[in-house]
Structure formats: structure tokens, C-alpha cells
C-alpha atoms as a PDB file:
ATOM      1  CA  UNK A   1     -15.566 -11.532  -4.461  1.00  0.00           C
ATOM      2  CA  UNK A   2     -18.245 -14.379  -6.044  1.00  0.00           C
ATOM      3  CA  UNK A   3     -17.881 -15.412  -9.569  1.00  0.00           C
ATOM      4  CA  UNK A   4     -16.595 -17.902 -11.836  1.00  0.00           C
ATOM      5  CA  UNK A   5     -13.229 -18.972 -11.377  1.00  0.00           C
ATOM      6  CA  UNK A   6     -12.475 -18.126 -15.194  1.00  0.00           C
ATOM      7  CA  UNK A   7     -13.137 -14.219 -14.502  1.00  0.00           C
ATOM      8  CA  UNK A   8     -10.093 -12.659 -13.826  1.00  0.00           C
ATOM      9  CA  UNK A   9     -10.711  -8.573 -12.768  1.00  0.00           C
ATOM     10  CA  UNK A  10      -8.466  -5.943 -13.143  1.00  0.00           C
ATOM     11  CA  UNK A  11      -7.856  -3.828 -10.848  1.00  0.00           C
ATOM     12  CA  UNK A  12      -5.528  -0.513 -10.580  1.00  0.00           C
ATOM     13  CA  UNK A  13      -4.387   0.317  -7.393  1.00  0.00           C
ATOM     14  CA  UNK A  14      -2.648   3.836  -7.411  1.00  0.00           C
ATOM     15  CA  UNK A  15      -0.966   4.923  -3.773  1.00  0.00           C
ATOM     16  CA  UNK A  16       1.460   7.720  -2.891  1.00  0.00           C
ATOM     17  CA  UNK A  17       2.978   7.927   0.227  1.00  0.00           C
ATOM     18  CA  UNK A  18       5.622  10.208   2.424  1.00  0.00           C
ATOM     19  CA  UNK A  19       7.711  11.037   5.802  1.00  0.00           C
ATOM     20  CA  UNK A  20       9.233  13.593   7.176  1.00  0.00           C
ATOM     21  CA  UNK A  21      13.704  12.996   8.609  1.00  0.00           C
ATOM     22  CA  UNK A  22      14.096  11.888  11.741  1.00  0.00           C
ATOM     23  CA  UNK A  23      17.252  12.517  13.767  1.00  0.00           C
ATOM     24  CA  UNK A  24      17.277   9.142  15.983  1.00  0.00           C
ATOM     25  CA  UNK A  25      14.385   6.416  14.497  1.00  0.00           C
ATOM     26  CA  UNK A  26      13.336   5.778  10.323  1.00  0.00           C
ATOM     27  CA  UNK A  27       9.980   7.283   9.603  1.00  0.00           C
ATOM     28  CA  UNK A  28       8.510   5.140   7.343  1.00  0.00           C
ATOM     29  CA  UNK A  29       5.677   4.530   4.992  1.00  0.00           C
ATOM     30  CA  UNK A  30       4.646   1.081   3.474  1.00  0.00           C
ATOM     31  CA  UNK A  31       2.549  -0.850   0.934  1.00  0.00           C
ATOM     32  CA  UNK A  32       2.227  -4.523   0.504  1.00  0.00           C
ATOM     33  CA  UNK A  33       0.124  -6.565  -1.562  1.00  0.00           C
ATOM     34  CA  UNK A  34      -0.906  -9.845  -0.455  1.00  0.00           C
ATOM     35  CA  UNK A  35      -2.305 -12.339  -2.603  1.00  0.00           C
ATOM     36  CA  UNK A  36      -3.011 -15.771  -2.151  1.00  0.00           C
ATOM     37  CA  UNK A  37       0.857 -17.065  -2.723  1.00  0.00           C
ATOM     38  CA  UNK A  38       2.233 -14.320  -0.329  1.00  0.00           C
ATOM     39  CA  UNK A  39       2.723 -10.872   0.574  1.00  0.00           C
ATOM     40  CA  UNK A  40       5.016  -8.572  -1.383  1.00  0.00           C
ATOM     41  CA  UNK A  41       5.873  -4.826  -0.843  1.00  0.00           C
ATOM     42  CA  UNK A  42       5.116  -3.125  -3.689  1.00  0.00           C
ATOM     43  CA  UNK A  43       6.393   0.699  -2.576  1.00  0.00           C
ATOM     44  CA  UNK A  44       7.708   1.950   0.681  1.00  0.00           C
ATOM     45  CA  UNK A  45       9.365   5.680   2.072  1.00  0.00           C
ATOM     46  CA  UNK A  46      11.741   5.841   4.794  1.00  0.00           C
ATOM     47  CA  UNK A  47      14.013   8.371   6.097  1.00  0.00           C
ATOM     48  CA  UNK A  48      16.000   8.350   9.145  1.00  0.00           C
ATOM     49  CA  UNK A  49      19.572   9.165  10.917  1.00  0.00           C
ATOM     50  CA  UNK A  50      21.659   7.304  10.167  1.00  0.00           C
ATOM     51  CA  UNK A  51      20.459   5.919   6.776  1.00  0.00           C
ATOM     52  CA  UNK A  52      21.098   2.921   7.497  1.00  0.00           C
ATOM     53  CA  UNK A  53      18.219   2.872   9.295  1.00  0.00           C
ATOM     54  CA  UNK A  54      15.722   2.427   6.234  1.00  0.00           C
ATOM     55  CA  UNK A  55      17.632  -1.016   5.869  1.00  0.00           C
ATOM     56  CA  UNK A  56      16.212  -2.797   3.360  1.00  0.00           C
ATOM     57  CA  UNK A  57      14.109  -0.176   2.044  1.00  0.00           C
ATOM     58  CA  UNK A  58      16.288   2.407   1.043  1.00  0.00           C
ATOM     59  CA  UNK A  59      16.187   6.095   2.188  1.00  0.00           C
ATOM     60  CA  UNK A  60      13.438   8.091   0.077  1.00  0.00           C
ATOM     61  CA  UNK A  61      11.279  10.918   1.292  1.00  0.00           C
ATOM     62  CA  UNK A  62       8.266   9.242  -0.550  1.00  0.00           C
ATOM     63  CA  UNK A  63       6.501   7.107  -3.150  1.00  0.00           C
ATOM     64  CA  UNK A  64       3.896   7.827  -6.153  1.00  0.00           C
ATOM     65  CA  UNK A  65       2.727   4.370  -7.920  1.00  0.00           C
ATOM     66  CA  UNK A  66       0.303   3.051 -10.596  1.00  0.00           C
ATOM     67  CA  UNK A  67      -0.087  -0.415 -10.444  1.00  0.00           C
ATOM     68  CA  UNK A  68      -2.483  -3.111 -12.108  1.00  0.00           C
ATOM     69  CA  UNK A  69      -3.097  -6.325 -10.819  1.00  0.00           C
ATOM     70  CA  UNK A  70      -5.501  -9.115 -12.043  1.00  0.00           C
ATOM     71  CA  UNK A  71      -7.409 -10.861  -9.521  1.00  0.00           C
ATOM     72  CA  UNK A  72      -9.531 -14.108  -9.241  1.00  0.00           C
ATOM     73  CA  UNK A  73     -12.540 -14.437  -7.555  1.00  0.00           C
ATOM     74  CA  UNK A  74     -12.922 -16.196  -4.094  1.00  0.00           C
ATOM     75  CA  UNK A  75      -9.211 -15.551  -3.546  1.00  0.00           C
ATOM     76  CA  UNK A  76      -8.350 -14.063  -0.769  1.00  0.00           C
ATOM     77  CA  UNK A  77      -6.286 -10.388  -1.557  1.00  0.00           C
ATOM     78  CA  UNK A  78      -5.532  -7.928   0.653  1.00  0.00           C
ATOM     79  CA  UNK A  79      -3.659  -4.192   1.145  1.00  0.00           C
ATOM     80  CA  UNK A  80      -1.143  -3.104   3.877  1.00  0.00           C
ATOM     81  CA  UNK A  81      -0.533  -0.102   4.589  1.00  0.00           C
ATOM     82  CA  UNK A  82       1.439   1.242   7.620  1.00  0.00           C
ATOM     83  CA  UNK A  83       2.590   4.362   8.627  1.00  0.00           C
ATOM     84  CA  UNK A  84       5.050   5.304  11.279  1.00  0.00           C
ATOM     85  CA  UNK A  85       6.415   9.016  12.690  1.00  0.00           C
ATOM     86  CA  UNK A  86       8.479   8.758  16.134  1.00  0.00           C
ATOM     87  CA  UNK A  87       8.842  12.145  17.377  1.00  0.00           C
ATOM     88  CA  UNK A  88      12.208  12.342  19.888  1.00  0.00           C
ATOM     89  CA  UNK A  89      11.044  15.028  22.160  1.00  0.00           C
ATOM     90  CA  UNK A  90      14.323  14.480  24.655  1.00  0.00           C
ATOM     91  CA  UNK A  91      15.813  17.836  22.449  1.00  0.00           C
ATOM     92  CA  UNK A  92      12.777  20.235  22.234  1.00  0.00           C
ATOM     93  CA  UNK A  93      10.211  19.933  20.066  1.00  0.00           C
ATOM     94  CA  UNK A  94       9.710  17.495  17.359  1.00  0.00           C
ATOM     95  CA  UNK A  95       6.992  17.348  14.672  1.00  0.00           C
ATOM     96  CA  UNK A  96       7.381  14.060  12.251  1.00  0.00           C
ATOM     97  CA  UNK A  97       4.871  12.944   9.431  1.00  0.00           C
ATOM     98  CA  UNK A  98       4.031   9.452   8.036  1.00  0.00           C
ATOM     99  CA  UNK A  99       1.203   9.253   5.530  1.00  0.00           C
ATOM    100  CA  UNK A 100      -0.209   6.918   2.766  1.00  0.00           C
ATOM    101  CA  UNK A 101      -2.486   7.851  -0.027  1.00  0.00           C
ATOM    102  CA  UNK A 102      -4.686   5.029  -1.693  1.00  0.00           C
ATOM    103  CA  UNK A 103      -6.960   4.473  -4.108  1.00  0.00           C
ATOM    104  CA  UNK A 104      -8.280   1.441  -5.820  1.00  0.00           C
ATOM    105  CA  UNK A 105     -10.427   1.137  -9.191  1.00  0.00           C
ATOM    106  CA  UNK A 106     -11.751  -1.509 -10.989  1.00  0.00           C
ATOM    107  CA  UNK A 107     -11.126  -1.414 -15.100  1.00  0.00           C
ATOM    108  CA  UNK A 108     -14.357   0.333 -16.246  1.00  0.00           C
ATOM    109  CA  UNK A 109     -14.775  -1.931 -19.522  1.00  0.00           C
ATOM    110  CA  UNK A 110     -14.639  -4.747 -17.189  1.00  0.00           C
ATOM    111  CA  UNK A 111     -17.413  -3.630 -15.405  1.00  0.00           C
ATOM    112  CA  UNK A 112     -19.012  -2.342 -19.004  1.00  0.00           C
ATOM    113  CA  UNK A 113     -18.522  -6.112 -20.336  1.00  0.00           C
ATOM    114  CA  UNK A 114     -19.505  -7.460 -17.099  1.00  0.00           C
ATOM    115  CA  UNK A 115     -22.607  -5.549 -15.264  1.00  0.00           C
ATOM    116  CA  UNK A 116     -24.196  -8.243 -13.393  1.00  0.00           C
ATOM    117  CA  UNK A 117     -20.367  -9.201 -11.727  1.00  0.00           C
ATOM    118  CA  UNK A 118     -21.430  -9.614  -8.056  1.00  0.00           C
ATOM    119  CA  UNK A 119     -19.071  -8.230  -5.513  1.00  0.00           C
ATOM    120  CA  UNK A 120     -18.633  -8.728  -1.705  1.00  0.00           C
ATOM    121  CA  UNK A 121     -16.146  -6.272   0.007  1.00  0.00           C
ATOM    122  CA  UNK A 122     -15.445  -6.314   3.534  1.00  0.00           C
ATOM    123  CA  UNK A 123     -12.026  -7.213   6.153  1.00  0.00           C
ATOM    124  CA  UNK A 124     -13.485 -10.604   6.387  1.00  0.00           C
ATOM    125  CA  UNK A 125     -14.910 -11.625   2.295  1.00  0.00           C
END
């Protein structure tokens, strides 16, 4: 994003996420925000046998968030999401499910207040 440094945009990123139980390997389902002073997880699902498995994230089926954020343009912010199913086919069949949900909006007064706000989205911006 281009602008002055003293506009600050809000921005609302809402996510849900799930997995299915293994029986051998965690299934799991992350989010991380990244912002220019580091990356932080801001939701995660894992399941897996034993529970111990989800170390660190603790053993949920899924997530559902709302979160806002303010952002400053020409810093660099970015979204991670990763999704893993292992499916242990040694003991018949297996069917395992990772998924994330996302969506991200923009504060529609800011954009009401602010309609010439130049944006540049892309992997690279």
C-alpha cells in the first residue's frame, strides 16, 4: 500500500478453520499474521493421536475468529495460512481434512472518509 505514513487503515480479517482426528500424525490448520516486527499466530486447529501431538497448539477440532488490525502504509504485512491432512493408509482406508476459511475487509468509513486512498495488492507490494 502507498500513502502517507500518518494513515493508519483498518482492516478486519475474519478466518475459520478445521481438521478432521488422525490416528498416527496432528492434522492441523494455521493462521499467522506477520507484520513488520514479526510473525504471530493468531488461531490454529489441530487434532491428532496422541494429543500431545498438537504441542504447542492445543488439541481443537477448529477455529472461528474476528480480528481487527490497523495497518500503515508501505509496511510490509502479510497472512499465513497452512493446512495439513496426513492420511495413514497402512490400515485401510483413510480420509483426513485440513481447511482454512479467510476473508479480509477494509473498514468501509475508512474508505467513505478516504476515496482517493491508493492501494497496491500483490505477493510482492
Amino acid at each position: 500500500m502507498n500513502a502517507p505514513v500518518a494513515v493508519s487503515v483498518p482492516i478486519t480479517i475474519v478466518a475459520s478453520g478445521s481438521v478432521t482426528q488422525s490416528l498416527t500424525t496432528p492434522n492441523t490448520a494455521d493462521l499467522s499474521f506477520g507484520t513488520p516486527t514479526g510473525v504471530a499466530e493468531i488461531a490454529s486447529a489441530c487434532l491428532g493421536t496422541p494429543a500431545g501431538n498438537c504441542s504447542g497448539r492445543g488439541s481443537k477440532q477448529s477455529f472461528s475468529i474476528a480480528t481487527s488490525v490497523m495497518v500503515t502504509p508501505g509496511a510490509l504485512y502479510d497472512l499465513q495460512m497452512e493446512a495439513i491432512a496426513q492420511i495413514n493408509s497402512g490400515n485401510g482406508t483413510d480420509t483426513q481434512a485440513a481447511s482454512i476459511d479467510l476473508f479480509i475487509s477494509i473498514d468501509p468509513m475508512f474508505l467513505l472518509n478516504n476515496p482517493d486512498f491508493p492501494w497496491i495488492l500483490g505477493p510482492d507490494s
